[in-house]
Structures are given as C-alpha cells and as structure tokens.
Protein backbone atom coordinates (compact mmCIF):
# COMPACT_ATOMS: atom_id res chain seq x y z
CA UNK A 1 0.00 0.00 0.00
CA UNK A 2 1.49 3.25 -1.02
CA UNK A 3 1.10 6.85 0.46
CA UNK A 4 -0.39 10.04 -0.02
CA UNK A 5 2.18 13.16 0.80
CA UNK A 6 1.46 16.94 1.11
CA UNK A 7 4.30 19.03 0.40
CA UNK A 8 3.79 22.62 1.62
CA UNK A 9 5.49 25.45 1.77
CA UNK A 10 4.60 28.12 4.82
CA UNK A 11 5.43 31.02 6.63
CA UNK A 12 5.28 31.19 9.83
CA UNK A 13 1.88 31.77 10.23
CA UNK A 14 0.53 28.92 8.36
CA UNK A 15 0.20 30.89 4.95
CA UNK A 16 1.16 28.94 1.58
CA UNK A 17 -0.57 31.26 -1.03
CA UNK A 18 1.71 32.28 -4.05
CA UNK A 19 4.86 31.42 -2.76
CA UNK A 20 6.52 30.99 -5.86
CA UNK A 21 5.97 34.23 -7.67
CA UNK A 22 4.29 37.85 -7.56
CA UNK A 23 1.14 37.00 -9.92
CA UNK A 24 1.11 33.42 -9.06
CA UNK A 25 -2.35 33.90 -6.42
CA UNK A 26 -3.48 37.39 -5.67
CA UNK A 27 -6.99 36.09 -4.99
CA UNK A 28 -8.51 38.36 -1.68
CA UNK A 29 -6.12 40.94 -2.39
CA UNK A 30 -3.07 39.10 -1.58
CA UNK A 31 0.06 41.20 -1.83
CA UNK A 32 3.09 39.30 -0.73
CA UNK A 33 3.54 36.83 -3.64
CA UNK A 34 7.01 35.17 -4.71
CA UNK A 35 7.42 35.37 -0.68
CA UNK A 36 10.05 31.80 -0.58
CA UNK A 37 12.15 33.21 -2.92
CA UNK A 38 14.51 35.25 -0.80
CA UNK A 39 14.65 32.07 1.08
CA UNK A 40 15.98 29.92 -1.48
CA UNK A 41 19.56 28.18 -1.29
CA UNK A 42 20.95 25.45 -3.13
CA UNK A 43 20.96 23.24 -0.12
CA UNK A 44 17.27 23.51 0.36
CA UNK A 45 16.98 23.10 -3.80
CA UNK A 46 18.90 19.83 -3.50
CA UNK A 47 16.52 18.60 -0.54
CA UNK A 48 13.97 19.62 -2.02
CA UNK A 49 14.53 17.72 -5.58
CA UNK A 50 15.04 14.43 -3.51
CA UNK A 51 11.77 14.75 -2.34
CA UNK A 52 10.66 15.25 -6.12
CA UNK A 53 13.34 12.08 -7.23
CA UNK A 54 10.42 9.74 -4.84
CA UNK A 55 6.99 10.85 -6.96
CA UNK A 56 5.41 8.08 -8.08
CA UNK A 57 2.71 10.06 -9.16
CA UNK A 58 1.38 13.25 -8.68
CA UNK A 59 -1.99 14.55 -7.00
CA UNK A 60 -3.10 18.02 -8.20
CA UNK A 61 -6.44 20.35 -7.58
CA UNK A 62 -7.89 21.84 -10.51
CA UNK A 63 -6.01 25.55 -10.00
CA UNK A 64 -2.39 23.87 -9.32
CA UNK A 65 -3.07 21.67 -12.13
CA UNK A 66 -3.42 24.87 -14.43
CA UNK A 67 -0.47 26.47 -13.48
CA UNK A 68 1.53 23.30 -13.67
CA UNK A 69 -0.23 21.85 -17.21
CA UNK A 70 0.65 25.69 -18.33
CA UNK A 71 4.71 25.71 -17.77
CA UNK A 72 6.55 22.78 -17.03
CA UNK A 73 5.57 21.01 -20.23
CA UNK A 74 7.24 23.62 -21.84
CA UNK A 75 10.51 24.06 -19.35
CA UNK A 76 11.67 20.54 -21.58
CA UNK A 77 13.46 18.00 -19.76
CA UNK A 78 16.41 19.26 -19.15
CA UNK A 79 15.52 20.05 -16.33
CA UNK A 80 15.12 17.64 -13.81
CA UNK A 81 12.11 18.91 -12.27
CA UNK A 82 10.24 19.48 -15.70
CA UNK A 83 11.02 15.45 -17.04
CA UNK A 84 9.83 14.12 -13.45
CA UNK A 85 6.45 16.00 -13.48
CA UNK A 86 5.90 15.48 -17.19
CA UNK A 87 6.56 11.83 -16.70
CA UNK A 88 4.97 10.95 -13.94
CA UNK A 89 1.48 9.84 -13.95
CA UNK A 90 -1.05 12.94 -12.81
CA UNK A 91 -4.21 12.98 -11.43
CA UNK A 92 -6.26 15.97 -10.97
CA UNK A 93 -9.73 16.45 -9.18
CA UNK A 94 -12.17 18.19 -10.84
CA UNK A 95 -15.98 18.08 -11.80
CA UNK A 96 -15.73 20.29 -14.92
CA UNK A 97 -12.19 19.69 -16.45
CA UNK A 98 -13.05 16.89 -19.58
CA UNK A 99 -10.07 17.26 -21.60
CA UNK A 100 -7.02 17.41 -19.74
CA UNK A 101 -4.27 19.09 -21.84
CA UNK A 102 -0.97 17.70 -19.84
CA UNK A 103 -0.18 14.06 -21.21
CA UNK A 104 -0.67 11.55 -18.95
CA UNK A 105 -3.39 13.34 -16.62
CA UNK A 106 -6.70 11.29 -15.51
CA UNK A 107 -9.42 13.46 -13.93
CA UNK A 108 -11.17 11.98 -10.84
CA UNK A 109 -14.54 12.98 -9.43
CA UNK A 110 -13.92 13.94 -6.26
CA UNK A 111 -11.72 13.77 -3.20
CA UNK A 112 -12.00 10.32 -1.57
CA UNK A 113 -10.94 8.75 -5.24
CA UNK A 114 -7.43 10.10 -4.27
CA UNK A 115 -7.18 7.34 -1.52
CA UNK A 116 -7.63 4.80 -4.49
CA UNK A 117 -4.29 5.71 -5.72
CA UNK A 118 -2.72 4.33 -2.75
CA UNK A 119 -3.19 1.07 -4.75
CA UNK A 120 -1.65 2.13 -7.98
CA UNK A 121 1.85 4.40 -6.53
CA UNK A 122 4.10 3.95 -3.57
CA UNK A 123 4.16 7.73 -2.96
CA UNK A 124 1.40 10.09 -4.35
CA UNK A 125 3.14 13.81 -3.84
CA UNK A 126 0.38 16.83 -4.08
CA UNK A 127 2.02 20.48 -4.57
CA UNK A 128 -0.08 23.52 -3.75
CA UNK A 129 -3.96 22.74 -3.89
CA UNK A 130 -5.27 24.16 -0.69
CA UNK A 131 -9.14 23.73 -1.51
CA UNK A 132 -7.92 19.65 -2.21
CA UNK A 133 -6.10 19.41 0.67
CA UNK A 134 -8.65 20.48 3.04
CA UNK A 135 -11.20 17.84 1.57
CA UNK A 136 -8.39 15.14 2.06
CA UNK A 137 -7.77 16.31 5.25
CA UNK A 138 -11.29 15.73 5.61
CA UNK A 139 -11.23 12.19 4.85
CA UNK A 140 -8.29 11.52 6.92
CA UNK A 141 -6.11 10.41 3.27
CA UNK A 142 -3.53 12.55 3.67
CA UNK A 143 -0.79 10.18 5.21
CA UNK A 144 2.21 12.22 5.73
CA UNK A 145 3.43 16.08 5.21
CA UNK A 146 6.41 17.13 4.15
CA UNK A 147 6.05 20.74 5.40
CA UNK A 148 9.09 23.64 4.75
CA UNK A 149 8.74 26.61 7.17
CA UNK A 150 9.67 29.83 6.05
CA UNK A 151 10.61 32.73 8.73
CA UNK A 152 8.42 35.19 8.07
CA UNK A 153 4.62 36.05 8.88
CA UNK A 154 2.34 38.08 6.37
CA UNK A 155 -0.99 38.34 8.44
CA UNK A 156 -3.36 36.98 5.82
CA UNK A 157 -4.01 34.66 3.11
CA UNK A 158 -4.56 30.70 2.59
CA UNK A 159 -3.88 28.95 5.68
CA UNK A 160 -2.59 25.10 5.45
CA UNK A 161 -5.31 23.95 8.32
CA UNK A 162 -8.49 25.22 7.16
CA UNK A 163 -12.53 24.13 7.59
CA UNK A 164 -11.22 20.32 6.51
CA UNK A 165 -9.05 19.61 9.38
CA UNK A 166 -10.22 17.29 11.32
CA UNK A 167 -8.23 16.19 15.23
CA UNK A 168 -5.62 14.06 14.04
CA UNK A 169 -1.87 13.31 15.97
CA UNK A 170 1.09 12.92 13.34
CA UNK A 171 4.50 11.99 14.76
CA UNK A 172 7.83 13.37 13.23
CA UNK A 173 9.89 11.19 10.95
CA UNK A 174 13.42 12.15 11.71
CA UNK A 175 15.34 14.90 12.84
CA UNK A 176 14.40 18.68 11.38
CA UNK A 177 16.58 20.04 8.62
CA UNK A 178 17.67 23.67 8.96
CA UNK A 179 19.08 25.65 5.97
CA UNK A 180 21.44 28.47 5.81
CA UNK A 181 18.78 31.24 4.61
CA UNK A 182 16.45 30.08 7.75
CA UNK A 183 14.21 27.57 6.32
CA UNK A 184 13.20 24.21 7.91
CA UNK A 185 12.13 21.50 6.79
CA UNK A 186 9.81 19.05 8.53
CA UNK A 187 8.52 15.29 8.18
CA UNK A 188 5.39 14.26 9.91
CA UNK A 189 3.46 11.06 9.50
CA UNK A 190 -0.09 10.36 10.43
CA UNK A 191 -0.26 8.36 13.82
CA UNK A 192 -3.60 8.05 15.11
CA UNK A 193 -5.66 9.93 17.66
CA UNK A 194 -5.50 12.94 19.28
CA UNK A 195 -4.09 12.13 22.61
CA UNK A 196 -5.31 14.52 25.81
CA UNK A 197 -3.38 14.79 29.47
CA UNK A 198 -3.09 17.07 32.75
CA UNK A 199 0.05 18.87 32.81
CA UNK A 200 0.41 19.24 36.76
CA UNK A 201 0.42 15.40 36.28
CA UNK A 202 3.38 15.54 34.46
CA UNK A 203 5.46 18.09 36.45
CA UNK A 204 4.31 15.94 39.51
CA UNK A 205 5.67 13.02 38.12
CA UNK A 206 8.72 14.43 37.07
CA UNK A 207 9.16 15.61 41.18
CA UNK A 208 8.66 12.49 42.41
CA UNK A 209 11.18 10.65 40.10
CA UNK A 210 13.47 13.69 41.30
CA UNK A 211 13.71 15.11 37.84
C-alpha cells in the first residue's frame, strides 16, 4: 500500500498562497507573492529535488493543475524537475475539467478517489492545492506532510489547516533540517488519535522521580 504526501510550503503563520511568484495567487487581495524566494539556497533546492526524485505520481487540484499543465511542459526536460512531473502519472480532481491538456493526466470525481491511488503508486506527492487538501484532510487520506517553514509572517491569506481539518496526531519522521537562509524543513506522519493529558500530572511526576 502506497502513500499520499502533502508538500507545503509556509510562513510562519501557516500561509502557503503564491509562494513561488508575484502574480502566481493574488486572490482576496493578496500582496506578498514570490514570498520563498529570498529564502531559497541550493541546499534547500537539492533537498527539495530528492523529495521530487520519490513521486510516483502526482496529486493536483484543478487551479495547481493549471499552473503546472501551463509551464513545465514547456521548461523541456532538461531540467530535472520538468522530465519528473511530465513523466509521472497525474491525477487531478475536478468536476468540470473533460479534456485534460498535460499528457498523462486522468481526472477523478472527487476527493476520496485520491485514496484509491494508494493502490496504484508507492508515494502520491500533491504540490499547492489548498481547496484539495482540506477535503483530504477531511477524509483523513492525507498520510504524511512534508512541510518547509519559512521565517516570516504576512498576516493573511490561505492557511494550510483550514474548515477540513479534522483532530488528528502525526509523529515526526526524523530529525528537522535547517538551511542556511532560515528555512526548515519538517517530516510528519499520520499516527492516530489525538491524545489529551493534565500537565500538573506531568510536572508531579517528574518531582517524584526527582527530575
């Protein structure tokens, strides 16, 4: 059985929209688009193309699939980035997109015909796509997040944990990854419920094993 992973990209207030460029999502009035770039090293680049060198397949909503179907299929494969995503297979969910126009795209119904692909790939990777994300979240199909925080806050825009988050615990997979420019990068995998305690039982535990 294969996975389903969320890469995002956030400030520090929980903010992904238009990270990449200055038109790239100025919906509400959003003004601080292209806000990664400053953050960008080639560590970080490297890391993040290993992450890309696992897709199996990708997993995009219908406004990410746009903006991807409308510029890497013509970045040509010389770049690294442009012949994984061209090659992999894609799927996009959509109820009104019949005639996808990036080769090797299928378009599913709805939502909860993502967890299907678990069946098909050993790692599903979704980029971007908020709205799809929050309906995965939703259905509890979204099995681990690769999440790169950014250190900066903007005060508005599209939060990752919106109306579809539901209580779940994740645990992190491995140590964080710092980069020069003040990024980190973190790993988390879904691990059941949320789990609820009393702190003063804690601390008084800690006192009577003389800690």
């Amino acid at each position: 059985m294969g996975i389903i992973v969320a890469n995002m990209f956030l400030t520090l207030d929980g903010v992904y929209q238009a990270k990449g460029g200055t038109d790239e999502d100025p919906e509400n009035g959003f003004g601080y688009g292209g806000w990664q770039t400053p953050f960008f090293d080639d560590e970080s680049g490297e890391a993040m193309g290993a992450v890309i060198d696992r897709i199996d397949a990708l997993l995009l909503g219908r406004k990410t699939y746009d903006i991807f179907a409308g510029y890497w299929p013509n970045v040509g494969d010389d770049s690294p980035i442009a012949a994984k995503f061209n090659a992999a297979p894609k799927y996009v969910v959509s109820t009104k997109l019949t005639e996808p126009s990036w080769a090797g795209t299928t378009v599913l119904p709805h939502a909860m015909a993502a967890a299907h692909l678990r069946e098909r790939h050993d790692e599903v990777h979704l980029f971007g796509s908020g709205d799809l994300l929050q309906s995965l979240f939703t259905e509890d199909v979204v099995d681990r997040l690769n999440l790169w925080l950014y250190p900066l806050t903007v005060g508005s825009g599209k939060r990752l944990f919106g109306s579809g988050t539901i209580p779940a615990a994740f645990r992190l997979v491995g140590p964080a990854r710092t980069f020069e420019k003040g990024a980190v990068a973190l790993v988390y995998e879904r691990a059941g419920e949320v789990e609820t305690g009393n702190m003063d039982e804690v601390v008084a535990g800690r006192s009577d094993d003389g800690g």
